[in-house]
C-alpha atoms as a PDB file:
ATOM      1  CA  UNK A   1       7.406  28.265 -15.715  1.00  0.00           C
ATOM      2  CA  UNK A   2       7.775  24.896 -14.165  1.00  0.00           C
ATOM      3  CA  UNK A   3       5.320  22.396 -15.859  1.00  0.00           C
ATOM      4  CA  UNK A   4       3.886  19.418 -13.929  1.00  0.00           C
ATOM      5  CA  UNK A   5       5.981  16.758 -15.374  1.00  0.00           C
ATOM      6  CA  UNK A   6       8.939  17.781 -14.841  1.00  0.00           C
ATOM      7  CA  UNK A   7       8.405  19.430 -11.356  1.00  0.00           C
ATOM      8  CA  UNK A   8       9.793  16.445  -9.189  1.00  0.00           C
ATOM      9  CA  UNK A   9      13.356  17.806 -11.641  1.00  0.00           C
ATOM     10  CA  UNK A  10      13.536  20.981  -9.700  1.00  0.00           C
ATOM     11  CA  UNK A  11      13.032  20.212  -6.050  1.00  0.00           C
ATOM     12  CA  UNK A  12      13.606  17.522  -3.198  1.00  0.00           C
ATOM     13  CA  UNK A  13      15.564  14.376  -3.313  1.00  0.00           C
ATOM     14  CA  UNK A  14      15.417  12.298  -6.804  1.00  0.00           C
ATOM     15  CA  UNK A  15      17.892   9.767  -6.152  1.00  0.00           C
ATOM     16  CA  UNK A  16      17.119   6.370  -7.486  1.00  0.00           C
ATOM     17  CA  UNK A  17      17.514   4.624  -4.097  1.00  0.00           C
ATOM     18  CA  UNK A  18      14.924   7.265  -2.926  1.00  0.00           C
ATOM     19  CA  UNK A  19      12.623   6.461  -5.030  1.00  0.00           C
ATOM     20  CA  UNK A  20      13.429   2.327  -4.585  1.00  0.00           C
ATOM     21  CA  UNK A  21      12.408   2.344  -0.553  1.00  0.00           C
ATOM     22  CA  UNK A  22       9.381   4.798  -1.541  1.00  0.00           C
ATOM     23  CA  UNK A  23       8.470   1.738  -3.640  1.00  0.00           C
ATOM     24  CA  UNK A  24       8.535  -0.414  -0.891  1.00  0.00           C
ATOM     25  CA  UNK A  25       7.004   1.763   1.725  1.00  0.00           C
ATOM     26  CA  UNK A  26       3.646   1.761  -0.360  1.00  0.00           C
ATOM     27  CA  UNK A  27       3.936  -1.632  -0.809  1.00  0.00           C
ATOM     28  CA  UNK A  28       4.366  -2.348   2.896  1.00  0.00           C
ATOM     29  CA  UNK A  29       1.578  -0.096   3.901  1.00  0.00           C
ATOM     30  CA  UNK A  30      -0.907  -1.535   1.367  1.00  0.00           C
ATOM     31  CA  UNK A  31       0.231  -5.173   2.608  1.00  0.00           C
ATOM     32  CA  UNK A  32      -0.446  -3.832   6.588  1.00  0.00           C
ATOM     33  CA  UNK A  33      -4.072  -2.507   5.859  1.00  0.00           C
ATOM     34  CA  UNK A  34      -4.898  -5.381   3.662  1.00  0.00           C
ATOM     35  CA  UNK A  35      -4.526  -7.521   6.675  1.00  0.00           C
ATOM     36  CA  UNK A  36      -8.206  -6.950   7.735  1.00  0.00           C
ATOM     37  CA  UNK A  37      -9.835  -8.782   3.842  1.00  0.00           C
ATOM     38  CA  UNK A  38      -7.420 -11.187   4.294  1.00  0.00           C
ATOM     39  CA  UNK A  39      -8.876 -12.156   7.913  1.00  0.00           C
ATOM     40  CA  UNK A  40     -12.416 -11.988   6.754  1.00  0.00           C
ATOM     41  CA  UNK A  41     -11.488 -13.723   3.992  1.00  0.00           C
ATOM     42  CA  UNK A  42      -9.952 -16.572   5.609  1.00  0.00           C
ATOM     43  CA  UNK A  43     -12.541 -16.353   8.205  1.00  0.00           C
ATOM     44  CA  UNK A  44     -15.228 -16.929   5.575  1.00  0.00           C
ATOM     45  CA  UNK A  45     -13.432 -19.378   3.503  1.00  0.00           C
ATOM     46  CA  UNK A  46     -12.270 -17.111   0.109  1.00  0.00           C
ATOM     47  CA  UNK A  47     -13.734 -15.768  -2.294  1.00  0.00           C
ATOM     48  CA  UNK A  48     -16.614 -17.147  -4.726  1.00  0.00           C
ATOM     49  CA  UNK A  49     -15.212 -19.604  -7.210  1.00  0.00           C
ATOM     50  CA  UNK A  50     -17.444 -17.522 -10.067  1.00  0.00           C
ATOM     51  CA  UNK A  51     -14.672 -14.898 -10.832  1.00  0.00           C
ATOM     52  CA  UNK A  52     -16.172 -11.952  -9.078  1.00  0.00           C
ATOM     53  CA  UNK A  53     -14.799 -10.379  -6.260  1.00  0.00           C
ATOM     54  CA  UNK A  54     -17.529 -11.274  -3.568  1.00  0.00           C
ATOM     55  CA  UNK A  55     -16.689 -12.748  -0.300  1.00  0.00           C
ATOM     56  CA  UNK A  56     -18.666 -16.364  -0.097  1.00  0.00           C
ATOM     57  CA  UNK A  57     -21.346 -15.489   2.388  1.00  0.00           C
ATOM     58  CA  UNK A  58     -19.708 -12.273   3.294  1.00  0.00           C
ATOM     59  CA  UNK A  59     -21.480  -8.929   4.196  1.00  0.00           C
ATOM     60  CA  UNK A  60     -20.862  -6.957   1.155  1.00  0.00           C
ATOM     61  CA  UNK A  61     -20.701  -3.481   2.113  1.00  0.00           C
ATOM     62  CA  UNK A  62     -17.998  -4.937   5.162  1.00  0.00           C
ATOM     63  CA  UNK A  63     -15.917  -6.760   1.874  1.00  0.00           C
ATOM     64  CA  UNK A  64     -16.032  -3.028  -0.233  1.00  0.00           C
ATOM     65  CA  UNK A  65     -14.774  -1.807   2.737  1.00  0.00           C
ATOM     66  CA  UNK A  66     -12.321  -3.964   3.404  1.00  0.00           C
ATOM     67  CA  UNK A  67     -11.040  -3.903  -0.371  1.00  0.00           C
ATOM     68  CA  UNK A  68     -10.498  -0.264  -0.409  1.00  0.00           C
ATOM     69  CA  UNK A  69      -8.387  -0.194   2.988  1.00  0.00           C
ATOM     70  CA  UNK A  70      -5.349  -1.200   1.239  1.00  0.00           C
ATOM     71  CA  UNK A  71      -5.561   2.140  -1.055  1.00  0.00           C
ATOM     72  CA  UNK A  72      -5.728   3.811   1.933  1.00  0.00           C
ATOM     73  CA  UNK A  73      -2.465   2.534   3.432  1.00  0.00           C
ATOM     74  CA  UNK A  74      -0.714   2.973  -0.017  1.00  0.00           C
ATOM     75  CA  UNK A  75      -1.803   6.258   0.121  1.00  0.00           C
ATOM     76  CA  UNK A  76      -0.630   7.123   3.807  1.00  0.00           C
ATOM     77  CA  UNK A  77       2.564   5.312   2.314  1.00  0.00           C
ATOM     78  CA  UNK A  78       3.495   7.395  -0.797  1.00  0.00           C
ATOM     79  CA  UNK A  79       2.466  10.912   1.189  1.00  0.00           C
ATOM     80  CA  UNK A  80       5.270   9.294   4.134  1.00  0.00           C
ATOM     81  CA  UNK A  81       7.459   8.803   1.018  1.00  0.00           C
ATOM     82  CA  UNK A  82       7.294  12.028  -0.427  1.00  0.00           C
ATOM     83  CA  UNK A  83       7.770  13.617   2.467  1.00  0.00           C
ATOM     84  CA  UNK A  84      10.397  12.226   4.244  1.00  0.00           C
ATOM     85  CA  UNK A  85      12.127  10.536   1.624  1.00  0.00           C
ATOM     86  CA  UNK A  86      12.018  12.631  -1.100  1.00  0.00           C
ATOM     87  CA  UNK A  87      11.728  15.747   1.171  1.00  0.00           C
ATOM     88  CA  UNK A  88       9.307  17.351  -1.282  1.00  0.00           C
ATOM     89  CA  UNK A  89       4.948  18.762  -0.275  1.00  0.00           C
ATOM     90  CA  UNK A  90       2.434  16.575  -0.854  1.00  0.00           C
ATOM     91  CA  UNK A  91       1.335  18.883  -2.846  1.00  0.00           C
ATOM     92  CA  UNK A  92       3.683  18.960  -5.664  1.00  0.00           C
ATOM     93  CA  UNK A  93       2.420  16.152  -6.751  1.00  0.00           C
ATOM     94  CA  UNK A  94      -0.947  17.636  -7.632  1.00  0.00           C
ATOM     95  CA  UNK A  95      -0.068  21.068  -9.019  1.00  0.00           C
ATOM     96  CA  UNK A  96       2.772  23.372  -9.541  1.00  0.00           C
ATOM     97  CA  UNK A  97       0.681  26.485  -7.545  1.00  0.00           C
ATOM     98  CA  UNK A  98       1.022  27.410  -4.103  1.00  0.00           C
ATOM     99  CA  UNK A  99      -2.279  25.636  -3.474  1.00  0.00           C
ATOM    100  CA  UNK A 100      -5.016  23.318  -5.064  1.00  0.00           C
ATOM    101  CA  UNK A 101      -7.624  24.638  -7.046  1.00  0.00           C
ATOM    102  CA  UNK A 102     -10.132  22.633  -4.917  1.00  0.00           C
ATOM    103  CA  UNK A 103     -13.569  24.118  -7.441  1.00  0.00           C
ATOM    104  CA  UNK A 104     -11.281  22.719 -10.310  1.00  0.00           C
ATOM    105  CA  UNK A 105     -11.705  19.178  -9.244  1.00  0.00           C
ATOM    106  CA  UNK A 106     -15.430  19.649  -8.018  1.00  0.00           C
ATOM    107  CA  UNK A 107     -16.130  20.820 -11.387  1.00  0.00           C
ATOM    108  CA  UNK A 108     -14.413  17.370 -13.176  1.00  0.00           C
ATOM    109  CA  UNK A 109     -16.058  15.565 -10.644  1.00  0.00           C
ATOM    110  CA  UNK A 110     -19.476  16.676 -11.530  1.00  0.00           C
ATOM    111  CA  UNK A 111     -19.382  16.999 -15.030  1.00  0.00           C
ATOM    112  CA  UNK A 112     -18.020  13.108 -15.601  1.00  0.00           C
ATOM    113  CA  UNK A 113     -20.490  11.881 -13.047  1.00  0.00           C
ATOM    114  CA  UNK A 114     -23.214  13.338 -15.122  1.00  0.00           C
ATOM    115  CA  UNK A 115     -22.230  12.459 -18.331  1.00  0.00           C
ATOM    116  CA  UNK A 116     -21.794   8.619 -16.392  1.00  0.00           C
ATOM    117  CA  UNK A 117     -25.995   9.407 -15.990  1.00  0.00           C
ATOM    118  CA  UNK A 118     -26.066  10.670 -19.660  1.00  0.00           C
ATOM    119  CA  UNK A 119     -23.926   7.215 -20.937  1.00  0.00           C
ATOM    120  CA  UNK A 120     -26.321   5.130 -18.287  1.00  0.00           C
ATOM    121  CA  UNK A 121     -29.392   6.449 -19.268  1.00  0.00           C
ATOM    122  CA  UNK A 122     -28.299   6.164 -23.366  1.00  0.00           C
ATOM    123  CA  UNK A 123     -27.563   2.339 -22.557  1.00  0.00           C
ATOM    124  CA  UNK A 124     -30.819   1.882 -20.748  1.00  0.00           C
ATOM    125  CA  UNK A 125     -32.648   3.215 -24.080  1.00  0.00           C
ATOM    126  CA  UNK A 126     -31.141   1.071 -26.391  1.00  0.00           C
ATOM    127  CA  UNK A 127     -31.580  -2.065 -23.382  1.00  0.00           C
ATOM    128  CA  UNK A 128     -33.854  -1.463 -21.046  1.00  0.00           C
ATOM    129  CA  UNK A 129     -32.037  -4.530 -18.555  1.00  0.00           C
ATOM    130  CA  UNK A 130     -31.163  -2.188 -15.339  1.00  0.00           C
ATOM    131  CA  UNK A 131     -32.936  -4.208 -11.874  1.00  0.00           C
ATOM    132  CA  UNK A 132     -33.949  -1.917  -9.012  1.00  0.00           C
ATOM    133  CA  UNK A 133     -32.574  -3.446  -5.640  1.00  0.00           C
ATOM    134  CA  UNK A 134     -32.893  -0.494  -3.061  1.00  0.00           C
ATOM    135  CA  UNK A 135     -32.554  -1.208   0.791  1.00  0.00           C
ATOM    136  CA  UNK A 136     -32.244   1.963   2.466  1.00  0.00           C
ATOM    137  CA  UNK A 137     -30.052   0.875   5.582  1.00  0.00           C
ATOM    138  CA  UNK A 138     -27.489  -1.076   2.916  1.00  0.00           C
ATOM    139  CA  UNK A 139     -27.553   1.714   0.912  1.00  0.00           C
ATOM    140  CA  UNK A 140     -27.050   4.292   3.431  1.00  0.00           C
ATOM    141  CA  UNK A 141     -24.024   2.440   4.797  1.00  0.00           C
ATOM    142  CA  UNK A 142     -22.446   1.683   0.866  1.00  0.00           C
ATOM    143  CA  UNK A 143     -23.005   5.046  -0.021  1.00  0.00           C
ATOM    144  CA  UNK A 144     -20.751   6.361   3.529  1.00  0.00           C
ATOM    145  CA  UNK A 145     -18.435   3.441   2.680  1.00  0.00           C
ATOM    146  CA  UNK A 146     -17.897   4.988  -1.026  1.00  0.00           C
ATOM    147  CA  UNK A 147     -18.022   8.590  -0.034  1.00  0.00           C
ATOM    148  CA  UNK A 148     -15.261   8.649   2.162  1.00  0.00           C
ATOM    149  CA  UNK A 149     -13.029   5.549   0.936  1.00  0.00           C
ATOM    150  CA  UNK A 150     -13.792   6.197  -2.891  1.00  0.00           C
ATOM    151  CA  UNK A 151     -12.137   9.337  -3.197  1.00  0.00           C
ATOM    152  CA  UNK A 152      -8.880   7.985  -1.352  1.00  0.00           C
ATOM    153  CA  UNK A 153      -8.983   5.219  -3.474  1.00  0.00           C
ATOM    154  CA  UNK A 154      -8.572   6.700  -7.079  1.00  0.00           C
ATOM    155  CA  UNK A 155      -6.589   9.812  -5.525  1.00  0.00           C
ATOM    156  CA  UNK A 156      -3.830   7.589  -4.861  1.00  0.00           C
ATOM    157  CA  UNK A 157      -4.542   5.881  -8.272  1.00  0.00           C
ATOM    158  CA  UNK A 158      -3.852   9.418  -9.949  1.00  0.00           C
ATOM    159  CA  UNK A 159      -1.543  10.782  -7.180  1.00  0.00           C
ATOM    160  CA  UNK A 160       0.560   7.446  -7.757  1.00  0.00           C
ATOM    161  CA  UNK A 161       0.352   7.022 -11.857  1.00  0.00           C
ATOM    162  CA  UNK A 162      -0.009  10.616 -12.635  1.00  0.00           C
ATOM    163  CA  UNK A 163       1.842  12.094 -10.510  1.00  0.00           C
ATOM    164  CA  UNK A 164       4.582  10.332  -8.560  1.00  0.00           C
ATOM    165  CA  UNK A 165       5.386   7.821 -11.149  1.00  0.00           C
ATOM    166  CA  UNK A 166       4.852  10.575 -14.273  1.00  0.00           C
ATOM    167  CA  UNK A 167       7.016  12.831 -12.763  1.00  0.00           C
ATOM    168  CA  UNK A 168       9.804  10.231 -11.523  1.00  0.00           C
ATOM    169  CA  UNK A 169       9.926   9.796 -15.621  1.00  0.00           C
ATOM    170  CA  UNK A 170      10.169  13.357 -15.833  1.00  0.00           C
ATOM    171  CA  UNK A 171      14.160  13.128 -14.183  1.00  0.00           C
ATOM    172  CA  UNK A 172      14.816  10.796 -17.280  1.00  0.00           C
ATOM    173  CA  UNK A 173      13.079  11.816 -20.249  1.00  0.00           C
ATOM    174  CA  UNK A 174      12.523  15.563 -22.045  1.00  0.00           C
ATOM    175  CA  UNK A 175       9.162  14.219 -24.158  1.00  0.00           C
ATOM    176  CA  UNK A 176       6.228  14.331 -22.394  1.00  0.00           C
ATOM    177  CA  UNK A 177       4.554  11.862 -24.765  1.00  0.00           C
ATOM    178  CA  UNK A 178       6.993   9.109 -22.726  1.00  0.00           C
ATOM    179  CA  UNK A 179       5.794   9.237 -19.841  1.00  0.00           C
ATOM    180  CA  UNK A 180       2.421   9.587 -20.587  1.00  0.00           C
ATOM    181  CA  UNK A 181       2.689   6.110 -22.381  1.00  0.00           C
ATOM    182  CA  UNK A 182       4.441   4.659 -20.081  1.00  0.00           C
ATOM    183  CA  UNK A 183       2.149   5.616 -16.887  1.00  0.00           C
ATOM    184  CA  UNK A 184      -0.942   4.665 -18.853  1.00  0.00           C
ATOM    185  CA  UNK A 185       0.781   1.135 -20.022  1.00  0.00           C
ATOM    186  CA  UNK A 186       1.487   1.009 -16.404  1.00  0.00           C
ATOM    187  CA  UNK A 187      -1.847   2.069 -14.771  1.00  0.00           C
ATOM    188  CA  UNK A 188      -3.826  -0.646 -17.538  1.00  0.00           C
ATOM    189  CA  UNK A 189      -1.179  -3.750 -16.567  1.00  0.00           C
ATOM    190  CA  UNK A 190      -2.382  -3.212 -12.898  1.00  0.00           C
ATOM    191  CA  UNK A 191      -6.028  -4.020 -13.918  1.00  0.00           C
ATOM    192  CA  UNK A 192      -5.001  -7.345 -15.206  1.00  0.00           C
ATOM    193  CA  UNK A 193      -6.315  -9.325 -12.286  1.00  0.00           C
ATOM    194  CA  UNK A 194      -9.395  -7.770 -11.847  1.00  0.00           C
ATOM    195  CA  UNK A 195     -12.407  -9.640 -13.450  1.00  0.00           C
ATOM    196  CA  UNK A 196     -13.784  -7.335 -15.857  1.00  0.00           C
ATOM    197  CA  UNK A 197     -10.596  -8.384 -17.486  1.00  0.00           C
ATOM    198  CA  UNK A 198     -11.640 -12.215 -18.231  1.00  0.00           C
ATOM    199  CA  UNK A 199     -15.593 -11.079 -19.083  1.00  0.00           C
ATOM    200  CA  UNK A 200     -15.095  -8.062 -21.500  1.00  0.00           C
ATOM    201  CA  UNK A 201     -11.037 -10.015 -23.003  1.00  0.00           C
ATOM    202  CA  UNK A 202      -7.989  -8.558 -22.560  1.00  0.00           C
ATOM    203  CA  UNK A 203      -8.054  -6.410 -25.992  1.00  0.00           C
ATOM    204  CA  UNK A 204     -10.902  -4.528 -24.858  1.00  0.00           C
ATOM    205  CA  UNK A 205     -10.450  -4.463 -21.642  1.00  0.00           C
ATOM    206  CA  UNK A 206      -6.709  -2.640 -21.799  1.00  0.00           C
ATOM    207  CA  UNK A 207      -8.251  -1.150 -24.331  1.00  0.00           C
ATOM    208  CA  UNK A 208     -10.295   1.025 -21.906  1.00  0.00           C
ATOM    209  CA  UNK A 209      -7.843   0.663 -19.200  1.00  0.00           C
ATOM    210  CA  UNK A 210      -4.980   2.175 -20.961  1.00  0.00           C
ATOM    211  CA  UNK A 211      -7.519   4.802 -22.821  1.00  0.00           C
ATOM    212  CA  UNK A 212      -8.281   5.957 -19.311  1.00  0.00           C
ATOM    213  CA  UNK A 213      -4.859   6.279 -18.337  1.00  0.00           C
ATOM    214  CA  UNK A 214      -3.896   8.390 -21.723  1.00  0.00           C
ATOM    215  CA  UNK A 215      -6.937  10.664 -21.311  1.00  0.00           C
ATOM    216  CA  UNK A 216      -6.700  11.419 -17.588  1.00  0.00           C
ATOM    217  CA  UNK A 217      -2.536  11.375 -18.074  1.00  0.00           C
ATOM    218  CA  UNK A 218      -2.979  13.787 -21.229  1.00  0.00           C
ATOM    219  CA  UNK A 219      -5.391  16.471 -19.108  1.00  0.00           C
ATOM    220  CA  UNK A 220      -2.698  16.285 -16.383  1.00  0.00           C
ATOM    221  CA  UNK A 221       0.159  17.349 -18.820  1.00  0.00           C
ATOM    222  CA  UNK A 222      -1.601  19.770 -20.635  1.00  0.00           C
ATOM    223  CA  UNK A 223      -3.521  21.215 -17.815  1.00  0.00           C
ATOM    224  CA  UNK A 224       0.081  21.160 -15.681  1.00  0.00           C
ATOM    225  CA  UNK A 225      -2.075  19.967 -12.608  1.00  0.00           C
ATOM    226  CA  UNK A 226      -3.403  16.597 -11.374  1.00  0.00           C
ATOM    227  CA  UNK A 227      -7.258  18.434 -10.401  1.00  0.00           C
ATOM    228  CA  UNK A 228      -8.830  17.535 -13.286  1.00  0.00           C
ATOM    229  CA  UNK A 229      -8.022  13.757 -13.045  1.00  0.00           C
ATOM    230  CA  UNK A 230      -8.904  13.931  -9.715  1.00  0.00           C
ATOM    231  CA  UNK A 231     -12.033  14.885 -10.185  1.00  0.00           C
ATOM    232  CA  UNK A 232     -12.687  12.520 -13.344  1.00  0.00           C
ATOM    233  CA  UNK A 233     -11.779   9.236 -11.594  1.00  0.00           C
ATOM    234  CA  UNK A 234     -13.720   9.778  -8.331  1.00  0.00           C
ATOM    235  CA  UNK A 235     -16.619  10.084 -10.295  1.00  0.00           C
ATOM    236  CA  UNK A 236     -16.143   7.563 -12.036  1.00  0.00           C
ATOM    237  CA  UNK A 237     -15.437   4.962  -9.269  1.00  0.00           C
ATOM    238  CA  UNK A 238     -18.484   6.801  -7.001  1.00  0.00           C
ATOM    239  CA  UNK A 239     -20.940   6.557  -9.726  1.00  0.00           C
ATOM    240  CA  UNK A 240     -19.789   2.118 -10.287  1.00  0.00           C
ATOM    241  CA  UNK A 241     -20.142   1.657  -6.918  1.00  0.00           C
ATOM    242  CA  UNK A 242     -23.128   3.888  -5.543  1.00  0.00           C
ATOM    243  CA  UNK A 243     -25.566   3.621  -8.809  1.00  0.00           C
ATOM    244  CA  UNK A 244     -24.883   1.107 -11.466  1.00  0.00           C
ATOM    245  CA  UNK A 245     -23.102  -2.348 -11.122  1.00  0.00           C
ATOM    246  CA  UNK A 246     -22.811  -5.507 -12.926  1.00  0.00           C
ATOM    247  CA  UNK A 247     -21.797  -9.296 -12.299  1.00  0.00           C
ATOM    248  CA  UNK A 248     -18.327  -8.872 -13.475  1.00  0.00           C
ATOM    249  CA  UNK A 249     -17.692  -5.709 -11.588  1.00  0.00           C
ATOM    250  CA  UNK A 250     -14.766  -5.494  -9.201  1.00  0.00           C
ATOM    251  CA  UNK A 251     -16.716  -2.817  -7.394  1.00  0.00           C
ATOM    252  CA  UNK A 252     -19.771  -5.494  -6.098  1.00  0.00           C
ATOM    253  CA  UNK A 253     -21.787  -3.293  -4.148  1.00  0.00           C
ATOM    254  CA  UNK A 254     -25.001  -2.751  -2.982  1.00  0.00           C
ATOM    255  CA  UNK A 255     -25.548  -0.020  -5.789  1.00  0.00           C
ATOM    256  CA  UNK A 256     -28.822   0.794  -6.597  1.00  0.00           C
ATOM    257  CA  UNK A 257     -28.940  -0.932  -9.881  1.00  0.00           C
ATOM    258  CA  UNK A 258     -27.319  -3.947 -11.481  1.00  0.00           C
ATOM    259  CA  UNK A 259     -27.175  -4.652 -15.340  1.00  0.00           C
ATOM    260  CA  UNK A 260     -27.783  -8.266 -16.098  1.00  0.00           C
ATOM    261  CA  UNK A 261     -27.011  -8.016 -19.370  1.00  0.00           C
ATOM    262  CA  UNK A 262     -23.926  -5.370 -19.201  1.00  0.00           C
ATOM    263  CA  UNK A 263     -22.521  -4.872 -23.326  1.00  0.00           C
ATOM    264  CA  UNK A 264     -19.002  -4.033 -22.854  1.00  0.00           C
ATOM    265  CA  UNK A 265     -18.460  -3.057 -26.283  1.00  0.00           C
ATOM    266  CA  UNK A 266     -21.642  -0.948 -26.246  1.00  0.00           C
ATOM    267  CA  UNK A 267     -20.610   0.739 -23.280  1.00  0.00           C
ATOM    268  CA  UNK A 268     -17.074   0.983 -23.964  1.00  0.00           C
ATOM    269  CA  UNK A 269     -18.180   3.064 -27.453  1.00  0.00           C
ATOM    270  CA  UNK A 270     -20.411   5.322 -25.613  1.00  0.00           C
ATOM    271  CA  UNK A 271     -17.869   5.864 -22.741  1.00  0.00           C
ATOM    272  CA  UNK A 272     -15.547   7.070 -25.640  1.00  0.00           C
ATOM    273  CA  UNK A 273     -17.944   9.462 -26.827  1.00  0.00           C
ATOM    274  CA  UNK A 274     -18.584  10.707 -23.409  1.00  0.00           C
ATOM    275  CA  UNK A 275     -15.099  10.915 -22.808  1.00  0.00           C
ATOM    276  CA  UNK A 276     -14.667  13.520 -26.440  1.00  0.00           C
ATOM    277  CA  UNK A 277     -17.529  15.310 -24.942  1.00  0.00           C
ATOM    278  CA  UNK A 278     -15.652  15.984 -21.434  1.00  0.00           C
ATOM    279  CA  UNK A 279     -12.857  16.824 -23.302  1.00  0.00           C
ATOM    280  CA  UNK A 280     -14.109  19.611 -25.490  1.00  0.00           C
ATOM    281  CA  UNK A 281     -15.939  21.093 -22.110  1.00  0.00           C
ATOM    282  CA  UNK A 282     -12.888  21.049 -20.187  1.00  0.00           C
ATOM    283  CA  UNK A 283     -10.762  22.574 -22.895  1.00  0.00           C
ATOM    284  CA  UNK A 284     -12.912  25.624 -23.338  1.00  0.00           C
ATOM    285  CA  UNK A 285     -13.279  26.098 -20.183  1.00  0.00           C
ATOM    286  CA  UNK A 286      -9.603  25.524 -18.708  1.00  0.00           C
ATOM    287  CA  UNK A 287      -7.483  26.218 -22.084  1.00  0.00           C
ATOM    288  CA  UNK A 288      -5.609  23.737 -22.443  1.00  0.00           C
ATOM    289  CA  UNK A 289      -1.945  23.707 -23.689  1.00  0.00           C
ATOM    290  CA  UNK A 290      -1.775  22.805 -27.546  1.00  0.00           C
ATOM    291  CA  UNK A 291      -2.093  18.635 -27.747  1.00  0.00           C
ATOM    292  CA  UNK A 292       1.734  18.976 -29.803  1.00  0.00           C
ATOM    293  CA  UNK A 293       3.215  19.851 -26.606  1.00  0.00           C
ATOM    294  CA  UNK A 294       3.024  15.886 -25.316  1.00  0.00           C
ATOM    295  CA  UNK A 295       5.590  14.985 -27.628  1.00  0.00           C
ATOM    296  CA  UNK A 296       7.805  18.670 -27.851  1.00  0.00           C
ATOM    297  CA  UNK A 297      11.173  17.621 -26.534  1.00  0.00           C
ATOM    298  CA  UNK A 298      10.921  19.844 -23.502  1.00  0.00           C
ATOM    299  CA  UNK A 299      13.950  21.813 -22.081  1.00  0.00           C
ATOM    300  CA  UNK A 300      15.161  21.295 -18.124  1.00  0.00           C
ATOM    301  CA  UNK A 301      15.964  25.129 -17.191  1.00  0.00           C
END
């Protein structure tokens, strides 16, 4: 049986130069449909010297929008790339089966977003410091904005990291346990800029990065699909951007509430708790391959 990881070994093109211009095809289309922030952005005169991510006088649902564009074109990018350059489905990067198990990743999708409500309403116990700010026409539009863009956004996050990238690793390596590392190293170093970074430190904040990368890479490997990760991270983007933000956010959005006083180390310890909680559910319910099979030197039949 072909596992995930090592799936990219047994079909298509895996040439290094391959693999090189893929790199900069992403790039390039990320650059093209980032084009549009950087107008309004210009237009509007940057944006606000505080740290966060808002547009100085900018309409804030238009700014989301124009933020998540450029996952968008990377995304139209790597599916070019893996198509015509590597000459390998779309779907390969995703699962091993002839098709994807679509109620798989409704089912991770809906269980983390829950237990994001379980974590939020825990938090709001021990704090009660959540502000209501509902307008329903700025909702309405955010909540389109995240429904349609959100999803693209973290499946190229996971399609890139956890699958593309994981699997390139996979022509190189026989332990599972490398690549893992390596794409969750990875996937936490591109978080650097963002501003949670400078509020919650860089120790804690790569800290959770790179813990979300080894839990959603680790699911993927012994799942052998990308579904479950799917699922997991477009929660957990929706539920940032539609219900809960705070100051230091790099989702700033019209979201229904906003914690003033936002504990990162509070939250970070119940996010970890939430996260063994998902885990156990999943496992029963999926049956996961034994965790010593991440670093089981693997053989390339």
């Amino acid at each position: 049986m072909k596992t995930f990881l090592f799936n990219s070994y047994y079909q298509g093109d895996k040439k290094f130069f391959s693999y090189l211009i893929a790199v900069f095809v992403m790039i390039g289309s990320n650059l093209i449909a980032s084009i549009p922030l950087a107008a309004y952005s210009i237009m509007l005169g940057g944006f606000s010297p505080d740290g966060s991510m808002e547009l100085k006088g900018g309409n804030q649902n238009l700014t989301f929008l124009l933020m998540l564009l450029p996952f968008v074109g990377a995304l139209g990018g790597l599916y070019l790339a893996q198509k015509k350059l590597h000459n390998r489905t779309f779907r390969s990067l995703i699962t091993t089966g002839s098709s994807i198990n679509y109620s798989k990743v409704l089912f991770s999708f809906f269980l983390w977003l829950g237990l994001n409500g379980v974590i939020q309403i825990v938090d709001y116990l021990i704090e009660p410091d959540l502000v209501f700010r509902f307008n329903l026409l700025r909702f309405a539009a955010l909540s389109l904005i995240s429904i349609i863009l959100i999803p693209l956004q973290t499946s190229f996050e996971e399609i890139f990291f956890r699958g593309y990238l994981m699997q390139a690793i996979g022509n190189t390596t026989t332990r599972p346990i490398i690549a893992l590392l390596i794409t969750a190293v990875s996937f936490g170093a591109m978080h650097l800029a963002n501003p949670e970074v400078q509020a919650m430190g860089i120790g804690l904040s790569m800290a959770y990065y790179i813990g979300f990368g080894v839990v959603l890479g680790a699911i993927t490997l012994l799942d052998n699909s990308l579904e479950l990760a799917l699922g997991f991270h477009a929660a957990n983007n929706l539920f940032a951007s539609i219900f809960v933000t705070f100051k230091s956010s790099a989702l700033q959005t019209e979201a229904l509430f906003i914690d003033e006083h936002f504990d990162f180390i509070r939250m970070f310890w119940l996010w970890a708790c939430a996260v063994v909680i998902y885990l156990i559910i999943v496992y029963k319910k999926y049956s996961f391959a034994p965790l010593s099979s991440l670093w089981e030197k693997k053989e390339k039949e």
